[in-house]
N, C-alpha and C. Protein backbone atom coordinates (compact mmCIF):
# COMPACT_ATOMS: atom_id res chain seq x y z
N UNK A 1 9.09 28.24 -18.94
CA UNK A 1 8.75 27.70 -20.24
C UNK A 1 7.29 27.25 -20.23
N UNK A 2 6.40 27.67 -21.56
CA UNK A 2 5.24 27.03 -21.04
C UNK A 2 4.46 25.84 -21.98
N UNK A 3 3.69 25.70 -21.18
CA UNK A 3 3.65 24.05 -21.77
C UNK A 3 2.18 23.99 -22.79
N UNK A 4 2.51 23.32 -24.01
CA UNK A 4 1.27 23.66 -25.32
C UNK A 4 -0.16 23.31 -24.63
N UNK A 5 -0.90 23.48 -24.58
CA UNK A 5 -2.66 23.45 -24.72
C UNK A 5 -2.74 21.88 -25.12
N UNK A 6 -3.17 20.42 -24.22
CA UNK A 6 -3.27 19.47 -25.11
C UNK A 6 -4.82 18.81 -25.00
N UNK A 7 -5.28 18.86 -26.49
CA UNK A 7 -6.52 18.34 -26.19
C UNK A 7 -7.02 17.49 -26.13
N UNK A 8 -7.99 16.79 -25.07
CA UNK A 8 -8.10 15.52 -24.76
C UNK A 8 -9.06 14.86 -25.98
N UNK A 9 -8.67 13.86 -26.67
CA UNK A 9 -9.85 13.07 -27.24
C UNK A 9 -9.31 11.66 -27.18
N UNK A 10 -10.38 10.72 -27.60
CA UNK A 10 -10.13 8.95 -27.17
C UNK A 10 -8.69 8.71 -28.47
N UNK A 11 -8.05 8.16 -28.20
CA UNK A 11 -6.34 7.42 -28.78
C UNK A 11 -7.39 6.59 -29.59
N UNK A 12 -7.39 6.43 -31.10
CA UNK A 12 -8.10 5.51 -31.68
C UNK A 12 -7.39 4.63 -32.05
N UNK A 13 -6.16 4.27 -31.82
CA UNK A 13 -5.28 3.17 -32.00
C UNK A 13 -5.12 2.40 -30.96
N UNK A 14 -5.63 1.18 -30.68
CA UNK A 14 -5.87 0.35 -29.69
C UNK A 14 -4.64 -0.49 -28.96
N UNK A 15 -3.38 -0.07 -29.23
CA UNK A 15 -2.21 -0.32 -28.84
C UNK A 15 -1.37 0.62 -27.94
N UNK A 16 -1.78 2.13 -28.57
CA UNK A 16 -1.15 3.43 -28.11
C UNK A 16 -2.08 3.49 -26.99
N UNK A 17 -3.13 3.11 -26.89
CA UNK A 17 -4.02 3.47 -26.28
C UNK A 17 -3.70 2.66 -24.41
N UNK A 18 -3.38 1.76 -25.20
CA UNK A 18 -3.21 0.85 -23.90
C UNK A 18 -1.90 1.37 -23.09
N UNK A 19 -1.02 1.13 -24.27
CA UNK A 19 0.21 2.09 -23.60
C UNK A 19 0.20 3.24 -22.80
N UNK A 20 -0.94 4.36 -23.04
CA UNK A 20 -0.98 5.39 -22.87
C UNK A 20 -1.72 5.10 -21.38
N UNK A 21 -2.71 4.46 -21.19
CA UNK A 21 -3.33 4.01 -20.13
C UNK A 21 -2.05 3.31 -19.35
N UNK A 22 -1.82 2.85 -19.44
CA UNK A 22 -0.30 2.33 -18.79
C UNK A 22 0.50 3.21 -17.91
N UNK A 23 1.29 3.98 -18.79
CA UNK A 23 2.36 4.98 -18.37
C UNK A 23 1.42 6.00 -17.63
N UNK A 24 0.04 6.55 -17.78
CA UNK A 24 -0.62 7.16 -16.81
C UNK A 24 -0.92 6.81 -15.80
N UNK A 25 -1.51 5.35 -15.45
CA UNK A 25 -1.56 4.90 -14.43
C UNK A 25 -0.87 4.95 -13.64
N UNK A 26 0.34 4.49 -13.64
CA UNK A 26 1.73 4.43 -13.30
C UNK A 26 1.88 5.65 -12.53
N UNK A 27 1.82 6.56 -13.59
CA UNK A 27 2.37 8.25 -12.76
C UNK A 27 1.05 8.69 -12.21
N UNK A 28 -0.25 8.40 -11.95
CA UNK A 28 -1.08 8.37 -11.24
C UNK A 28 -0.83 7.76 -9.87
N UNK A 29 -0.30 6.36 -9.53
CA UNK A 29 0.19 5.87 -8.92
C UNK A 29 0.68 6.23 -7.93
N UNK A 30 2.10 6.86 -8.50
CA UNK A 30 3.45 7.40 -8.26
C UNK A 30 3.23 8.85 -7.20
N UNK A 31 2.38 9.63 -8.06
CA UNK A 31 1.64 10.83 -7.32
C UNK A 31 0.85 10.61 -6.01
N UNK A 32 -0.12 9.44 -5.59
CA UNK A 32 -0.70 9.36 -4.86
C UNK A 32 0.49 8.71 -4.05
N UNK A 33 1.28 8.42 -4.49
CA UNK A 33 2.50 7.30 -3.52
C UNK A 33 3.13 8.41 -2.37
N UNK A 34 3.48 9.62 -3.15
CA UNK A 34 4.07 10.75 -2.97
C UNK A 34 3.58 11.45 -1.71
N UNK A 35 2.13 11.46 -1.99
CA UNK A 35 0.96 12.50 -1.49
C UNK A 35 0.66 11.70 -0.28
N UNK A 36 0.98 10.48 -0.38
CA UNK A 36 0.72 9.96 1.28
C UNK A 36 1.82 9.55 1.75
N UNK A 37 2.86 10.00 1.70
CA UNK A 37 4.15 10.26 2.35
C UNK A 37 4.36 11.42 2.70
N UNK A 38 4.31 12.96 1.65
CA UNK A 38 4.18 13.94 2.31
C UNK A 38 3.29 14.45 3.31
N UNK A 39 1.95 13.87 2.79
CA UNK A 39 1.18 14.81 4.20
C UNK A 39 0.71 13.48 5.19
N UNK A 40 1.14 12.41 4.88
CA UNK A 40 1.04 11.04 6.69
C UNK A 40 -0.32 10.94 6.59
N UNK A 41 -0.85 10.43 5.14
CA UNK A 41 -2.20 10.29 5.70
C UNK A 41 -2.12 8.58 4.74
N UNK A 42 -3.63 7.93 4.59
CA UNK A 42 -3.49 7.25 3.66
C UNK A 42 -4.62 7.20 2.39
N UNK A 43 -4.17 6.51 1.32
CA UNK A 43 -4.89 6.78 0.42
C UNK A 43 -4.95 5.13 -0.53
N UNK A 44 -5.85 5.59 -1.90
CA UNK A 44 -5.96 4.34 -2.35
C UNK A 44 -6.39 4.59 -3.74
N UNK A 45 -6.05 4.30 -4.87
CA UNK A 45 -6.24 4.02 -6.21
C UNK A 45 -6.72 2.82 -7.14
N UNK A 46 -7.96 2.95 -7.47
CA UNK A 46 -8.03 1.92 -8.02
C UNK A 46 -9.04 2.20 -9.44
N UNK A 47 -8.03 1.52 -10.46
CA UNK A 47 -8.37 1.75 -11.67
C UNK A 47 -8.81 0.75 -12.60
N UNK A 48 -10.16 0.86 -13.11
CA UNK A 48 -10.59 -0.57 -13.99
C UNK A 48 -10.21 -0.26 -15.53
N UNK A 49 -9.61 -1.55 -16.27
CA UNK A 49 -9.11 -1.23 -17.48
C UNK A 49 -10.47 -2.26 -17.97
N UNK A 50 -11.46 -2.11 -18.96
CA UNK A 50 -12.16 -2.51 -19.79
C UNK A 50 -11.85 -3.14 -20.38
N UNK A 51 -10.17 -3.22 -21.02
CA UNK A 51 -9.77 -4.20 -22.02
C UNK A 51 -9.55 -5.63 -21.05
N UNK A 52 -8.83 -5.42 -20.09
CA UNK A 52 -8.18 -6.40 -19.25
C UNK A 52 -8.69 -6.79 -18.26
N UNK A 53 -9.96 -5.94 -17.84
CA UNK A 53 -11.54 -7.14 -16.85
C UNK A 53 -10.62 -7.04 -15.78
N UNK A 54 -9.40 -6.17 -15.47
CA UNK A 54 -8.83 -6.55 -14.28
C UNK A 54 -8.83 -5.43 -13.76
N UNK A 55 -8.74 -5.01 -12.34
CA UNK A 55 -8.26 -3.56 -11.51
C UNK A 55 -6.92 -3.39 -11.13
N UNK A 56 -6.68 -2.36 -11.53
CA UNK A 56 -5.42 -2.13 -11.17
C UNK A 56 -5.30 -0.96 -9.73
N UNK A 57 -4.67 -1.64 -8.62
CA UNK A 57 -4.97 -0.86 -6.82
C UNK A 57 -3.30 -0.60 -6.82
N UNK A 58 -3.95 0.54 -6.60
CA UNK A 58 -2.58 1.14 -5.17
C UNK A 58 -3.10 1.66 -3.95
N UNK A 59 -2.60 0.88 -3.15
CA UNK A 59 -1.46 -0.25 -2.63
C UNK A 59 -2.21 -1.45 -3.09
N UNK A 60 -1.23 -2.29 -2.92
CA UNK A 60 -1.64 -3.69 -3.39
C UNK A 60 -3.00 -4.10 -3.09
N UNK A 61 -3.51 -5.20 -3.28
CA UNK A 61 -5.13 -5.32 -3.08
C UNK A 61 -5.31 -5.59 -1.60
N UNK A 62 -4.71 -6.15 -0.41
CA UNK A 62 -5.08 -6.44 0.55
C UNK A 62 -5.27 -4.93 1.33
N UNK A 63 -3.96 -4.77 1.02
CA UNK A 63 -3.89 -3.27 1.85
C UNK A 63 -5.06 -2.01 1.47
N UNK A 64 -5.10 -1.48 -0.08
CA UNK A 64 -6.46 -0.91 -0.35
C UNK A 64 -7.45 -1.39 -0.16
N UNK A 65 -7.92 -2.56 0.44
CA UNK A 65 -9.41 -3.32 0.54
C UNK A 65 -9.50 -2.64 2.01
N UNK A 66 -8.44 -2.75 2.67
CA UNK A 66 -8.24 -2.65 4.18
C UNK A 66 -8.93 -0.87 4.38
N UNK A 67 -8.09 0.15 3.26
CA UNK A 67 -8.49 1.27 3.56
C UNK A 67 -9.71 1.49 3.05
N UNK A 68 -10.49 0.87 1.80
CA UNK A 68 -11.86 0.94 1.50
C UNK A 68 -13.01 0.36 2.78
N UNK A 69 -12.28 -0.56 3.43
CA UNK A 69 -13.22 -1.06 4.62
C UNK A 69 -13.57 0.08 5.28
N UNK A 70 -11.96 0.54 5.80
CA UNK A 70 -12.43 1.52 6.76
C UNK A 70 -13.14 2.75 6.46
N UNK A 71 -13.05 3.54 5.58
CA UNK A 71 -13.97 4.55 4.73
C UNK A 71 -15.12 4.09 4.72
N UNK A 72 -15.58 2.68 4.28
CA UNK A 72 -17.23 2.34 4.43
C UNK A 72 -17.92 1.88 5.85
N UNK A 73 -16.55 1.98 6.42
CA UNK A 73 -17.20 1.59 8.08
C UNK A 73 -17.81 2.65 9.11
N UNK A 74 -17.34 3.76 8.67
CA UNK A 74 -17.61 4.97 8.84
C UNK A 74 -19.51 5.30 8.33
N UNK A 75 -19.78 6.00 9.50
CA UNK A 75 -21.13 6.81 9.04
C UNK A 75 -21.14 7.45 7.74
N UNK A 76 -22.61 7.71 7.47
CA UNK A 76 -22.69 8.19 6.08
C UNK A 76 -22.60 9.89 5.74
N UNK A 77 -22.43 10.21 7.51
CA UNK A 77 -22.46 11.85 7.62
C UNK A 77 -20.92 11.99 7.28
N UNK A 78 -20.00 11.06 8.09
CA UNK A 78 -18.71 11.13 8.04
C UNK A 78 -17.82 11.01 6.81
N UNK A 79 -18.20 10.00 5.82
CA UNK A 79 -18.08 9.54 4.72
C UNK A 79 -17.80 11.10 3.37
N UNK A 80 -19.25 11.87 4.00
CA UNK A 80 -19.13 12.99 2.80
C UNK A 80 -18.72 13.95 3.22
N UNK A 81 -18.28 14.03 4.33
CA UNK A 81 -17.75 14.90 5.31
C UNK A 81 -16.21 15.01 4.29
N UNK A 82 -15.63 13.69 3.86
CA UNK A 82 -14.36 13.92 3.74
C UNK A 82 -14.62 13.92 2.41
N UNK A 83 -15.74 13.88 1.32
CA UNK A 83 -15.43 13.85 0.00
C UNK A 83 -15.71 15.05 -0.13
N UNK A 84 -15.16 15.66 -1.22
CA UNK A 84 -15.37 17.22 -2.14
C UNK A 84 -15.60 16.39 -3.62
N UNK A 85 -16.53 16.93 -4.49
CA UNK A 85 -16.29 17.40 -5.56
C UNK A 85 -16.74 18.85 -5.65
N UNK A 86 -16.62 18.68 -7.46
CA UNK A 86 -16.53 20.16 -7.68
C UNK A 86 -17.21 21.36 -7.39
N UNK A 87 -18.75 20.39 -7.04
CA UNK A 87 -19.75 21.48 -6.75
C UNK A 87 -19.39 22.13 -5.29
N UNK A 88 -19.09 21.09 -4.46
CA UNK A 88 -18.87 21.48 -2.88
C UNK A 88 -18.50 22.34 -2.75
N UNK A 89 -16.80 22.07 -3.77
CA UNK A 89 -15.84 22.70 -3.50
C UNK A 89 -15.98 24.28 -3.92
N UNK A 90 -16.62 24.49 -5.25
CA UNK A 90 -17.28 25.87 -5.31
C UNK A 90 -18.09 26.93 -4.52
N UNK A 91 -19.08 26.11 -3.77
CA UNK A 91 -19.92 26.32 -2.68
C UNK A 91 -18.99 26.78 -1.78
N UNK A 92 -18.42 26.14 -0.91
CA UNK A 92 -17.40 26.84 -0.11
C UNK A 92 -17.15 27.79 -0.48
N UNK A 93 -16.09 27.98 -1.96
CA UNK A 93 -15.08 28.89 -2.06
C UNK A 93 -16.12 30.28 -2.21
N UNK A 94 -17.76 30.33 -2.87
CA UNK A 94 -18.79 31.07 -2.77
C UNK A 94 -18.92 32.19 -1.35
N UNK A 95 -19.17 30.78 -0.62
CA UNK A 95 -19.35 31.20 1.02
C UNK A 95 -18.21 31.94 1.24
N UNK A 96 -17.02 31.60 1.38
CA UNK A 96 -15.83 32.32 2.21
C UNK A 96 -16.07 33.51 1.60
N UNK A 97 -15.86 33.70 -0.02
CA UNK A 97 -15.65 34.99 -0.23
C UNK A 97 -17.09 36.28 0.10
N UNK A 98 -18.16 35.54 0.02
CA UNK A 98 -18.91 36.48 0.63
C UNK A 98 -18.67 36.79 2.64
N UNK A 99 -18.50 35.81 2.86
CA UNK A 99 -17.89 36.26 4.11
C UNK A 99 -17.22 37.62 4.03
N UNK A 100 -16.04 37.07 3.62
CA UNK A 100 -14.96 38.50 3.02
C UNK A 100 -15.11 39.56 2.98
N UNK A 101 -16.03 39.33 1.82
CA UNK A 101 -16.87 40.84 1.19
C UNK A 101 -17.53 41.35 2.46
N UNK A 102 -18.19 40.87 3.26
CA UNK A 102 -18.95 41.20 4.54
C UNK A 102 -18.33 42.09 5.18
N UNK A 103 -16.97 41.49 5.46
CA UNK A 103 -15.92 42.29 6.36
C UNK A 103 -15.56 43.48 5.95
């Protein structure tokens, strides 16, 4: 079954909105809860709501402070070693396939 095209724009109702930030968080949460049970590693979420000046962490705040320590305790070679974004991640996927093609 496939699922409609939904397009993102800002909730201009400042109630739905919160809600909506809510129940995402949540299953944001829930996913990362998942993802460091299946593959034994650890991880950490933390989300600032603008309305509410407060952060919302997964895992609780002692425990994510604990894994942000250790990520910043780390060298700065090591640090980006483990981040990807999108550009990286393109770059790579660039490289391999010309590899490929080589072969």
């Amino acid at each position: 079954m496939e699922r409609k095209k939904v397009t993102l724009t800002r909730i201009a109702d400042g109630s739905a909105r919160k809600a909506s930030l809510k129940k995402k968080s949540c299953g944001l949460m829930k996913k990362v809860y998942e993802l460091t049970i299946l593959c034994g590693t650890s991880a950490s979420v933390i989300i600032y709501n603008p309305d509410d000046k407060q952060l919302m962490t997964w895992p609780p705040h002692t425990e994510a402070l604990k894994i942000l320590t250790r990520f910043f305790s780390m060298l700065e070679m090591q640090q980006k070693k483990k981040i990807i974004n999108q550009e990286t991640y393109l770059d790579e996927k660039v490289s391999k396939t010309w590899e490929q093609l080589k072969k």
